[in-house]
PDB file of N, CA and C in Angstrom:
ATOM      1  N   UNK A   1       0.849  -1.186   0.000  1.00  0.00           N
ATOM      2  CA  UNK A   1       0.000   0.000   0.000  1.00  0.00           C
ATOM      3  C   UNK A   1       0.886   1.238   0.000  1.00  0.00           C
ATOM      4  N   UNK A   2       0.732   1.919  -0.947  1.00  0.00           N
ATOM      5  CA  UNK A   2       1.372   3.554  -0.552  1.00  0.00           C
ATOM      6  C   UNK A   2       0.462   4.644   0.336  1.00  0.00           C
ATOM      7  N   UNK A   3       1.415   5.515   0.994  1.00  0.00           N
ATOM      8  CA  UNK A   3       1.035   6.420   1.961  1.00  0.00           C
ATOM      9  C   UNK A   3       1.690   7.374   2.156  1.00  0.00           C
ATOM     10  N   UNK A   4       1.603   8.457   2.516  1.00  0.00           N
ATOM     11  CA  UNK A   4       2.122   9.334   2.208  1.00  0.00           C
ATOM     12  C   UNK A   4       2.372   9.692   3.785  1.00  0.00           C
ATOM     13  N   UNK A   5       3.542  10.161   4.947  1.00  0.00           N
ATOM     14  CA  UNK A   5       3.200  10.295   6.352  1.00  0.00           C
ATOM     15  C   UNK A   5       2.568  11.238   6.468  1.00  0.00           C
ATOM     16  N   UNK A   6       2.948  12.957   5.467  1.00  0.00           N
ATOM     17  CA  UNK A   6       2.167  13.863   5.703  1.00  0.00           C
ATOM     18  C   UNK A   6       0.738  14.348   5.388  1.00  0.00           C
ATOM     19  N   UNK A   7      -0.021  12.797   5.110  1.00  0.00           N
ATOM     20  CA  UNK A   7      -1.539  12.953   4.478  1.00  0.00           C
ATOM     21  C   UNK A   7      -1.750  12.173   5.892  1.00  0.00           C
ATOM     22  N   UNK A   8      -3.622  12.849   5.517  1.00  0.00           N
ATOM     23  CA  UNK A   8      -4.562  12.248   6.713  1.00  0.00           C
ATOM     24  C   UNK A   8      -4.453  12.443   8.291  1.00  0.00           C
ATOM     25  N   UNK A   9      -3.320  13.488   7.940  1.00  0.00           N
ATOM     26  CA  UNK A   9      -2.550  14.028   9.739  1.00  0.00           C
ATOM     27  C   UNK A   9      -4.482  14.075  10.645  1.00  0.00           C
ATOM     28  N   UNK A  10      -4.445  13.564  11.962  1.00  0.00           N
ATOM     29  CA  UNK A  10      -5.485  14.187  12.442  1.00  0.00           C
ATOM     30  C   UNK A  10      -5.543  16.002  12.794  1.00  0.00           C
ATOM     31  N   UNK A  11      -6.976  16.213  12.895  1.00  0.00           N
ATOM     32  CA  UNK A  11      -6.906  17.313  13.344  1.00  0.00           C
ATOM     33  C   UNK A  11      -6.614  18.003  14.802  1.00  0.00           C
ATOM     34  N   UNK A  12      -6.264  19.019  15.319  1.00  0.00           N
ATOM     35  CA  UNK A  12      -5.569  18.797  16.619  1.00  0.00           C
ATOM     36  C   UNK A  12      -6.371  18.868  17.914  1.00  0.00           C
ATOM     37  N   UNK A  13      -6.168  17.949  18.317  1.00  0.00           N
ATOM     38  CA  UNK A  13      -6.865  17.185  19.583  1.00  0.00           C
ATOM     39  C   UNK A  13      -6.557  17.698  20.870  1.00  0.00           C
ATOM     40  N   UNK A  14      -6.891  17.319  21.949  1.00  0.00           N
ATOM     41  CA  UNK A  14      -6.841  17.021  23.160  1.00  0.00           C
ATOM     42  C   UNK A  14      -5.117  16.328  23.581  1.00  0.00           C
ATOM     43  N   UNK A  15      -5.102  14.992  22.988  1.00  0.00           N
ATOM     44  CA  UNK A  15      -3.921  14.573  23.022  1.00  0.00           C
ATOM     45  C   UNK A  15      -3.191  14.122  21.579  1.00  0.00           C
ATOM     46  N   UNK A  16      -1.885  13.645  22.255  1.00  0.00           N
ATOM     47  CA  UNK A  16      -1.340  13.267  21.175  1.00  0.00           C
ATOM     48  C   UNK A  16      -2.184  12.065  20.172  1.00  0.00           C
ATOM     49  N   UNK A  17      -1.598  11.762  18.615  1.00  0.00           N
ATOM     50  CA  UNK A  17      -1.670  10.964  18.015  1.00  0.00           C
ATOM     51  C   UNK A  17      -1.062  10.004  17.836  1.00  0.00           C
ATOM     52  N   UNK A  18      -1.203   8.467  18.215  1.00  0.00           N
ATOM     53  CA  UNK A  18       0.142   7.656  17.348  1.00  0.00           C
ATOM     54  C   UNK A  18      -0.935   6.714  16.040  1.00  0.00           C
ATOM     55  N   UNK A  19      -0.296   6.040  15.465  1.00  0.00           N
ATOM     56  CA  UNK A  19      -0.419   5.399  14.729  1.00  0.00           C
ATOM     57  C   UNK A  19       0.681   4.597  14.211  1.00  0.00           C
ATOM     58  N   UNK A  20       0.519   3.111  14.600  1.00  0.00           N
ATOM     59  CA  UNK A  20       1.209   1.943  14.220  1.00  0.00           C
ATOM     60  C   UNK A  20       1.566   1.863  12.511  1.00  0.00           C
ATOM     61  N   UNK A  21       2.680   1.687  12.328  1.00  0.00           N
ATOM     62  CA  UNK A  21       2.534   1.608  10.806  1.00  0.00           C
ATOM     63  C   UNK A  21       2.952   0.323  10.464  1.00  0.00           C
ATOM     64  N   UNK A  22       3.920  -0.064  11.224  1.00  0.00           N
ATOM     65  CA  UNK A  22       4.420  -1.479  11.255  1.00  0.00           C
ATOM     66  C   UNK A  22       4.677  -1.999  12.121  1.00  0.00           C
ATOM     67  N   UNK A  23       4.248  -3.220  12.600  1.00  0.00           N
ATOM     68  CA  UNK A  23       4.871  -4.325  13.379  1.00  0.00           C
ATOM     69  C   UNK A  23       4.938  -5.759  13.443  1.00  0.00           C
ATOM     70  N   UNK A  24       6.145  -5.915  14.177  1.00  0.00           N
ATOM     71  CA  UNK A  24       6.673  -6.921  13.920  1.00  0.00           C
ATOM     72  C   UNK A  24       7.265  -7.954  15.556  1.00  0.00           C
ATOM     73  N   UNK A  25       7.907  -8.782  15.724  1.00  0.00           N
ATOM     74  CA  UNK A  25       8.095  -9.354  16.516  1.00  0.00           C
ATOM     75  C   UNK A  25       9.369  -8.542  17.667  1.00  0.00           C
ATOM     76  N   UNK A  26      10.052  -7.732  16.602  1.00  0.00           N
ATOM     77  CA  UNK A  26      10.973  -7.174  17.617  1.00  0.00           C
ATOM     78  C   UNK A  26      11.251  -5.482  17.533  1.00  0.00           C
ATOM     79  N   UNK A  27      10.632  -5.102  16.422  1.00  0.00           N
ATOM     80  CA  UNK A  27      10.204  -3.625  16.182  1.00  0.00           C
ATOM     81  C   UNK A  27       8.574  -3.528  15.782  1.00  0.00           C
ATOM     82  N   UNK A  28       8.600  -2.185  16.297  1.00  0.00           N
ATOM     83  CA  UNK A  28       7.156  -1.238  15.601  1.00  0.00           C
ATOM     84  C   UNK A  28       7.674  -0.270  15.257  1.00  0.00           C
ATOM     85  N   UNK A  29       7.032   0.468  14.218  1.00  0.00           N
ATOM     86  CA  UNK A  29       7.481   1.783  13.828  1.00  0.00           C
ATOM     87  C   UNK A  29       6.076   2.494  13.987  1.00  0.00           C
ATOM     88  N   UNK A  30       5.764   3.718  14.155  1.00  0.00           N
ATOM     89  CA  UNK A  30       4.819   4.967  14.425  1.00  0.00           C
ATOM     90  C   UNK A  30       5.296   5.832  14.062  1.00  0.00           C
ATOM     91  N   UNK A  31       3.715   6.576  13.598  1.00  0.00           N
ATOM     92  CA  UNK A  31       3.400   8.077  13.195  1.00  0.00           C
ATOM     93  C   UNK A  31       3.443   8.550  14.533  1.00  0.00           C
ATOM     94  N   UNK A  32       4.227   9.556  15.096  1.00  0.00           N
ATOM     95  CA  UNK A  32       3.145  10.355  15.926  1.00  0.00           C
ATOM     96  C   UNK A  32       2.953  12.157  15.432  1.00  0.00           C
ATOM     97  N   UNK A  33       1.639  12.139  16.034  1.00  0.00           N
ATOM     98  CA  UNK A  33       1.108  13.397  15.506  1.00  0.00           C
ATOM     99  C   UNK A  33       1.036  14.098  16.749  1.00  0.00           C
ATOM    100  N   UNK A  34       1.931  15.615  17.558  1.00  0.00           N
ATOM    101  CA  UNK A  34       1.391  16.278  18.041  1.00  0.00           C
ATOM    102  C   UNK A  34       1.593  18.002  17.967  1.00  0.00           C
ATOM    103  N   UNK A  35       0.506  18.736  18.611  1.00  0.00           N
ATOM    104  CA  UNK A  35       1.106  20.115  18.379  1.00  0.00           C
ATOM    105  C   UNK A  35       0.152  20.664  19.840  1.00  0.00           C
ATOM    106  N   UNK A  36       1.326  20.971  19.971  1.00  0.00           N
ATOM    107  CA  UNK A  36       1.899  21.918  21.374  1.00  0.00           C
ATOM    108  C   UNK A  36       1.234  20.794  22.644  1.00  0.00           C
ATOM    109  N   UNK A  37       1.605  19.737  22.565  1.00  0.00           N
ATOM    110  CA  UNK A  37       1.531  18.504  23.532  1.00  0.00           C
ATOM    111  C   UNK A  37       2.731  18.405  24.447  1.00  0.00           C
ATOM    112  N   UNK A  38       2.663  17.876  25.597  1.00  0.00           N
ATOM    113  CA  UNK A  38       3.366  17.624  26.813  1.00  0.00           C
ATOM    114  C   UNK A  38       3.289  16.509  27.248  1.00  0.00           C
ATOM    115  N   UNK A  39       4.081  15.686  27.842  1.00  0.00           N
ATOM    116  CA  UNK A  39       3.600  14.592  28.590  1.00  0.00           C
ATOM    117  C   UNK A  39       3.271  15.274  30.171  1.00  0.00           C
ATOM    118  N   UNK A  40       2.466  14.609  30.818  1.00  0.00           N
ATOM    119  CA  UNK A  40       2.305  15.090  32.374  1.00  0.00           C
ATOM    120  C   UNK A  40       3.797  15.160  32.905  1.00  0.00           C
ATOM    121  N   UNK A  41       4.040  16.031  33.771  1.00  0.00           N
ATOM    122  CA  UNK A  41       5.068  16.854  34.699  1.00  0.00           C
ATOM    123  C   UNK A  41       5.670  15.249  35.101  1.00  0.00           C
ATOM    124  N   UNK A  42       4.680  14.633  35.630  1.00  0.00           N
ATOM    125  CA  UNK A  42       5.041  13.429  36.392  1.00  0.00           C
ATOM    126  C   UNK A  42       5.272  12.037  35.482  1.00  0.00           C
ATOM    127  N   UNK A  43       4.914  12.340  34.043  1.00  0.00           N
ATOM    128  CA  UNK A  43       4.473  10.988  33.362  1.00  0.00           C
ATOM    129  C   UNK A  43       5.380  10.759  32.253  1.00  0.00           C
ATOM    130  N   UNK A  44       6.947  10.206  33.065  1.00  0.00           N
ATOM    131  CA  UNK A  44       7.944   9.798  32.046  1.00  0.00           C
ATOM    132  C   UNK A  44       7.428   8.541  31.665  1.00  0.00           C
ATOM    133  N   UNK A  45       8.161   8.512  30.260  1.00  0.00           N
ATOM    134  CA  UNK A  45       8.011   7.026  29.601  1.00  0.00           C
ATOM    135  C   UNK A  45       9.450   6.164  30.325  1.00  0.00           C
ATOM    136  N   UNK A  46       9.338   4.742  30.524  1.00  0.00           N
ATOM    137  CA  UNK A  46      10.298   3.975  30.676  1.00  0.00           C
ATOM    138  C   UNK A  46       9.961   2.522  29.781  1.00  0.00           C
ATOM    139  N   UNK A  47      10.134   2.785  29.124  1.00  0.00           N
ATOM    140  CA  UNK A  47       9.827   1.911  28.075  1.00  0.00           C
ATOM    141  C   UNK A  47      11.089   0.622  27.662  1.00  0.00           C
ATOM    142  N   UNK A  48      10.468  -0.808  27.317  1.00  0.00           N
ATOM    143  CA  UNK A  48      11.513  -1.580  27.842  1.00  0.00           C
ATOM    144  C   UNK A  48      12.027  -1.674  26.362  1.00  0.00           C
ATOM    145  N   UNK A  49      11.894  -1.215  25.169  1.00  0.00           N
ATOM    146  CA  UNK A  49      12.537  -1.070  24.061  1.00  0.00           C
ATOM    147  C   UNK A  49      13.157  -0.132  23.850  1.00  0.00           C
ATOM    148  N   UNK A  50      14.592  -0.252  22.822  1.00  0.00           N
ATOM    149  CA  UNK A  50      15.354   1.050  22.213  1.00  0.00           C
ATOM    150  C   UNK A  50      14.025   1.762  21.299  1.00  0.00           C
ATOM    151  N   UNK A  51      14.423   3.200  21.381  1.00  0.00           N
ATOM    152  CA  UNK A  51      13.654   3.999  20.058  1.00  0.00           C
ATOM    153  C   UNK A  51      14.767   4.936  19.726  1.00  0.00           C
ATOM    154  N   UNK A  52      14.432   4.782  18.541  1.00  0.00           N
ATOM    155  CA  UNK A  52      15.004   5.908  17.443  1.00  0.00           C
ATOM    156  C   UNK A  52      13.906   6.820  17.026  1.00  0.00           C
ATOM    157  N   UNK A  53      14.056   8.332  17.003  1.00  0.00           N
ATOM    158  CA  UNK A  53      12.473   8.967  16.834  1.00  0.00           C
ATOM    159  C   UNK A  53      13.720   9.798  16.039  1.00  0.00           C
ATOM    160  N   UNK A  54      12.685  10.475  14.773  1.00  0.00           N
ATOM    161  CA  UNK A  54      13.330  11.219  14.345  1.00  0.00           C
ATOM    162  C   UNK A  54      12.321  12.514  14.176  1.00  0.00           C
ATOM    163  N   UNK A  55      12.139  13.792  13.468  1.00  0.00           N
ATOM    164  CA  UNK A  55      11.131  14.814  13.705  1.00  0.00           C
ATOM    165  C   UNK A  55      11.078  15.301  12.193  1.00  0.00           C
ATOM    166  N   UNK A  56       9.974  14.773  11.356  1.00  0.00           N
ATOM    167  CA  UNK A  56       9.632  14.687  10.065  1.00  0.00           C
ATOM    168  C   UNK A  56       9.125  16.588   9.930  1.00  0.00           C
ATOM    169  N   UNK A  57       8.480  17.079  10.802  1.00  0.00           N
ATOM    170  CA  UNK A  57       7.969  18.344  10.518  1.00  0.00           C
ATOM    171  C   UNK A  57       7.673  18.783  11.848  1.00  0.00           C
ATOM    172  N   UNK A  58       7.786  20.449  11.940  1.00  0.00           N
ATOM    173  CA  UNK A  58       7.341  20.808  13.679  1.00  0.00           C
ATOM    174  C   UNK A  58       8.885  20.589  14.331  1.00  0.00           C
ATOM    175  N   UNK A  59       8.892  21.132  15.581  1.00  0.00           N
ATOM    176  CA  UNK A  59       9.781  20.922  16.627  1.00  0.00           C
ATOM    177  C   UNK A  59       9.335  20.636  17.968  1.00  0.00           C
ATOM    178  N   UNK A  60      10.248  19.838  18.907  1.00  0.00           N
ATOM    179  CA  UNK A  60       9.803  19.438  20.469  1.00  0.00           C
ATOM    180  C   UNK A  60      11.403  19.602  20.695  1.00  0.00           C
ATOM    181  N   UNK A  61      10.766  19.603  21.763  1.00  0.00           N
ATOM    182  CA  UNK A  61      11.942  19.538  23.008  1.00  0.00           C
ATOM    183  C   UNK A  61      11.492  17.943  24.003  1.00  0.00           C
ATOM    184  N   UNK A  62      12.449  17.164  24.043  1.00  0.00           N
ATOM    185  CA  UNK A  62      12.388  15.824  24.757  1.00  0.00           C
ATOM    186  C   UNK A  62      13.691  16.189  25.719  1.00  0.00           C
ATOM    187  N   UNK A  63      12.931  15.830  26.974  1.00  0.00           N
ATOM    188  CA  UNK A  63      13.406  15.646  28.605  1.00  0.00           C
ATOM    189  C   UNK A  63      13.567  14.573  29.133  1.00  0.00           C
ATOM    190  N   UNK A  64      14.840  14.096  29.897  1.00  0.00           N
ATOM    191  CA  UNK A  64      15.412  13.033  30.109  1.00  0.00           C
ATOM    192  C   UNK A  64      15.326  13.502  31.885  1.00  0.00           C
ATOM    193  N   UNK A  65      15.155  12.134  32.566  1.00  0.00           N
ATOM    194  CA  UNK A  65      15.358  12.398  33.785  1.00  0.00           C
ATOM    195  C   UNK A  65      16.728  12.802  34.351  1.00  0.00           C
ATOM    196  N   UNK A  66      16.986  13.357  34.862  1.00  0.00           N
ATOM    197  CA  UNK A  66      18.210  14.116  35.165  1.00  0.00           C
ATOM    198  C   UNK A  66      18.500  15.596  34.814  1.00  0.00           C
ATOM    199  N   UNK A  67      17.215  15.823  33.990  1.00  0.00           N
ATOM    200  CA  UNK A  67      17.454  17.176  33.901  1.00  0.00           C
ATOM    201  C   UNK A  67      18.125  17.407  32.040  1.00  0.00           C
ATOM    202  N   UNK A  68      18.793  16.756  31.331  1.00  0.00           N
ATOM    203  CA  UNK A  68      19.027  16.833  30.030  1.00  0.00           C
ATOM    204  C   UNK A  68      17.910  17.373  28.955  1.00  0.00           C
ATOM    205  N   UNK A  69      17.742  18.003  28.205  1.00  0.00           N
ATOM    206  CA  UNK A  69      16.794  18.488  27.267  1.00  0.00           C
ATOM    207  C   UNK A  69      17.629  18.081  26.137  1.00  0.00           C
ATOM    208  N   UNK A  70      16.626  17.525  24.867  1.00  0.00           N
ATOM    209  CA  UNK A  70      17.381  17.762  23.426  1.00  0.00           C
ATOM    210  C   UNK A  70      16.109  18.684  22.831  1.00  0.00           C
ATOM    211  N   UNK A  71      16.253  19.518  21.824  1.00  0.00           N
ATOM    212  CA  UNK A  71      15.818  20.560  21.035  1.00  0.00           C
ATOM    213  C   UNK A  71      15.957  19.719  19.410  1.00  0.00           C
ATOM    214  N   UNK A  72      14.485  19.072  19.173  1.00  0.00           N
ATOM    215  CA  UNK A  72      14.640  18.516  17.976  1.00  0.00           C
ATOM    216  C   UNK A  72      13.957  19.464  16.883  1.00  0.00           C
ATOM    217  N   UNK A  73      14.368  19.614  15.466  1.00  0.00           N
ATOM    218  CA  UNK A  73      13.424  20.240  14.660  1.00  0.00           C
ATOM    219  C   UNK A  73      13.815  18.892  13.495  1.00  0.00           C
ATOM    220  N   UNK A  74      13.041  19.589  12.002  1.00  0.00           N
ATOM    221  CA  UNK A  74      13.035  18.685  10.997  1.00  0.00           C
ATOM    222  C   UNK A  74      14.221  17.842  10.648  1.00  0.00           C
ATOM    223  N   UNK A  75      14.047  16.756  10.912  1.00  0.00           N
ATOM    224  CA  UNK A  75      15.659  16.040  10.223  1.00  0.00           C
ATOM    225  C   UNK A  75      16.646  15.463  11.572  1.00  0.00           C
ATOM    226  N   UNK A  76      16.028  16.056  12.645  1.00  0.00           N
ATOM    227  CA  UNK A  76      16.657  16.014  13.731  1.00  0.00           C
ATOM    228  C   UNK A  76      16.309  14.278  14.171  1.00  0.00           C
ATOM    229  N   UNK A  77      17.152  13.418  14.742  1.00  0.00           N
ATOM    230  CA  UNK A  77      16.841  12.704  15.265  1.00  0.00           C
ATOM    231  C   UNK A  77      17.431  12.058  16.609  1.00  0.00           C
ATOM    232  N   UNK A  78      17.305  11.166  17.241  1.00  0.00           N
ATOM    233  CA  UNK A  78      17.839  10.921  18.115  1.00  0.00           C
ATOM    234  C   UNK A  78      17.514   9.333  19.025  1.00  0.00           C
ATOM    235  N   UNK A  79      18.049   8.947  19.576  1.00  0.00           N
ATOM    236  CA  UNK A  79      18.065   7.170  20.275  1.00  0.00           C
ATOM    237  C   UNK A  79      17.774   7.380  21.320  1.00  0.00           C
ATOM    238  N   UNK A  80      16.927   6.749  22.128  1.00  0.00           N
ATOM    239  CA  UNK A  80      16.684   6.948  23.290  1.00  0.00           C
ATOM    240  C   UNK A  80      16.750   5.110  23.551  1.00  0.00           C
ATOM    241  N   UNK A  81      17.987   4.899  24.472  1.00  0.00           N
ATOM    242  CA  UNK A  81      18.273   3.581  25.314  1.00  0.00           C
ATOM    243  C   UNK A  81      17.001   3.422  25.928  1.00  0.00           C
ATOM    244  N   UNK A  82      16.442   1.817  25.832  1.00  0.00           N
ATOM    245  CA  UNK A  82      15.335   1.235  26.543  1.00  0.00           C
ATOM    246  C   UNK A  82      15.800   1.630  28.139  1.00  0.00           C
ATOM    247  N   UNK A  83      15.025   2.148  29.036  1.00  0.00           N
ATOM    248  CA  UNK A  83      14.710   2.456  30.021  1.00  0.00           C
ATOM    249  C   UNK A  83      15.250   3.576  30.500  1.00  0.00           C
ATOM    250  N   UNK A  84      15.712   4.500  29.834  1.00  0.00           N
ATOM    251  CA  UNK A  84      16.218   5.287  29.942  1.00  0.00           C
ATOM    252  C   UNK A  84      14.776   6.763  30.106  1.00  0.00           C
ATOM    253  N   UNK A  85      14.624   6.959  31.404  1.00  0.00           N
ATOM    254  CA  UNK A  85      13.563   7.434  31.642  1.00  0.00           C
ATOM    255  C   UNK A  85      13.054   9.267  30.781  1.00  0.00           C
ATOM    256  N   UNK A  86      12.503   9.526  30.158  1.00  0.00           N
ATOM    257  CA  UNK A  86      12.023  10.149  29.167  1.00  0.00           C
ATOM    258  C   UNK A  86      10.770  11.189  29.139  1.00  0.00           C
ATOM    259  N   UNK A  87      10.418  12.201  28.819  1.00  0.00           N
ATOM    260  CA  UNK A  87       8.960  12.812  28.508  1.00  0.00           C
ATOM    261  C   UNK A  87       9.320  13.973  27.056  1.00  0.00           C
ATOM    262  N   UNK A  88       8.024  14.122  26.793  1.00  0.00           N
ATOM    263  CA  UNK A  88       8.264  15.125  25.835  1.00  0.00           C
ATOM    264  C   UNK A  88       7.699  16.487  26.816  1.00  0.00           C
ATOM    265  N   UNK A  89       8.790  17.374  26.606  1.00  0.00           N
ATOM    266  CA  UNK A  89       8.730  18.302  27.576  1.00  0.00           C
ATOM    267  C   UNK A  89       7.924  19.162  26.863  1.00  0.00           C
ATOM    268  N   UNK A  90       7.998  19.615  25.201  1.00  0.00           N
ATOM    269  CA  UNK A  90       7.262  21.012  24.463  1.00  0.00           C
ATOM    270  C   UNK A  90       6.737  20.330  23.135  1.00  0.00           C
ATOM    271  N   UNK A  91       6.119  20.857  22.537  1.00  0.00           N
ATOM    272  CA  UNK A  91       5.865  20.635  20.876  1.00  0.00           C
ATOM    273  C   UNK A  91       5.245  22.168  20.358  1.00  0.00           C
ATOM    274  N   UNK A  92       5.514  22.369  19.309  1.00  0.00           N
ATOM    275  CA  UNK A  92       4.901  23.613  18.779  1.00  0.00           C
ATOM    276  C   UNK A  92       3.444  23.373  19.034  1.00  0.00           C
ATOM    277  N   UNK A  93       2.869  24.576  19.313  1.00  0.00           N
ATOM    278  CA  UNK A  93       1.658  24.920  19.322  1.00  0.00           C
ATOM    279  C   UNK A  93       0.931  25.476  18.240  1.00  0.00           C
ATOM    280  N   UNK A  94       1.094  25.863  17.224  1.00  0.00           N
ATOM    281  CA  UNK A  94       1.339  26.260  16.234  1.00  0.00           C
ATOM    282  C   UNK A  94       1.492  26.036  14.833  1.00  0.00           C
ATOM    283  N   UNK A  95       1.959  24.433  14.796  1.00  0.00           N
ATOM    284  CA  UNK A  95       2.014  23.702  13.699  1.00  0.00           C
ATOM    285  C   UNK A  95       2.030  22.141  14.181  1.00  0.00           C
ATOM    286  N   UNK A  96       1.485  21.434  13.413  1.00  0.00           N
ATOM    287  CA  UNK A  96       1.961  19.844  13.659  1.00  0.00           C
ATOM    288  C   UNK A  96       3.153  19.537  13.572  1.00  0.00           C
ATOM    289  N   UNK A  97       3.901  18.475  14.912  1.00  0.00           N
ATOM    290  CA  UNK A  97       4.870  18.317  14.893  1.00  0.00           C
ATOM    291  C   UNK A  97       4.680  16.512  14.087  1.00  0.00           C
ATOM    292  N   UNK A  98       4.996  16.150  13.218  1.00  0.00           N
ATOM    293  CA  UNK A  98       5.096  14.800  12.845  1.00  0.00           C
ATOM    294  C   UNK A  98       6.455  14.205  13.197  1.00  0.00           C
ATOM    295  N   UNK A  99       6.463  12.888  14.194  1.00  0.00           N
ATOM    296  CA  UNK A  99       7.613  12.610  14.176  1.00  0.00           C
ATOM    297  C   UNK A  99       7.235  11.196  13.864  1.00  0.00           C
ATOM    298  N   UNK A 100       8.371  10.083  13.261  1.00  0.00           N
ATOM    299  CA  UNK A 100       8.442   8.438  13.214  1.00  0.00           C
ATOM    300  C   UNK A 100       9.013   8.290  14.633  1.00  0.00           C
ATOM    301  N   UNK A 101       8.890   7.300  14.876  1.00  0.00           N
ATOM    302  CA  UNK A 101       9.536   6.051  16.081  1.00  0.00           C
ATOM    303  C   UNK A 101       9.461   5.095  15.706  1.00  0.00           C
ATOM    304  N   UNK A 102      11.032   4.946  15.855  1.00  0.00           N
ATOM    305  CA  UNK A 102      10.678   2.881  15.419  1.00  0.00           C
ATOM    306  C   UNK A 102      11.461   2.562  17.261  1.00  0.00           C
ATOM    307  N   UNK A 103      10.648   1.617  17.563  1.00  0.00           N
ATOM    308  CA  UNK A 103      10.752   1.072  18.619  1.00  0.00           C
ATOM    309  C   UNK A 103      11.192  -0.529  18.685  1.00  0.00           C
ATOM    310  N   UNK A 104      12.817  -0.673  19.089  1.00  0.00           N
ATOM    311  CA  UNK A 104      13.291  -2.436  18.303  1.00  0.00           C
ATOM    312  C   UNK A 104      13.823  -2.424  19.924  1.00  0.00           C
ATOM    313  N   UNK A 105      14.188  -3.767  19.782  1.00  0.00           N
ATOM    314  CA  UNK A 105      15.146  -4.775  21.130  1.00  0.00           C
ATOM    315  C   UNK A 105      16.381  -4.505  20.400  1.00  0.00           C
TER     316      UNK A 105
END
């Protein structure tokens, strides 16, 4: 099937968007769709898989426990080690941020 990532974006919600695009036994890959989304103050991810997220359109800022920030825009990407505790601290408010995640062991 062809698809295009930047068609059919939802319109902007309440919360974020994901959408599964592929999976498999030891990866998934996802759409996610958000603009000007946060995770809760309190609500890091610790997730028991590596991700690679990269930022297709839009910019965020992702917060690492300890206090680290990265500043992603288009093209930007970055690895986040399985359990390596995590939130998305900003997203534009302003425009859709589209980013992929592929999530592997």
């Amino acid at each position: 099937m062809n698809a295009n990532l930047f068609e059919n974006l939802p319109a902007p919600a309440a919360e974020e968007w994901f959408e599964a695009l592929v999976e498999a036994d030891h990866v998934t890959v996802e759409r996610i769709v958000s603009r000007g989304h946060a995770s809760p103050a309190s609500g890091w991810y610790d997730q028991p898989r590596h991700e690679w997220v990269v930022v297709l359109k839009g910019c965020a800022v992702v917060a690492f426990d300890g206090g680290d920030e990265v500043r992603l825009g288009p093209g930007d990407h970055l690895t986040i080690a399985a359990h390596r505790r995590h939130r998305v601290a900003w997203t534009d408010p302003d425009e859709d941020t589209v980013w992929l995640a592929v999530h592997y062991d």
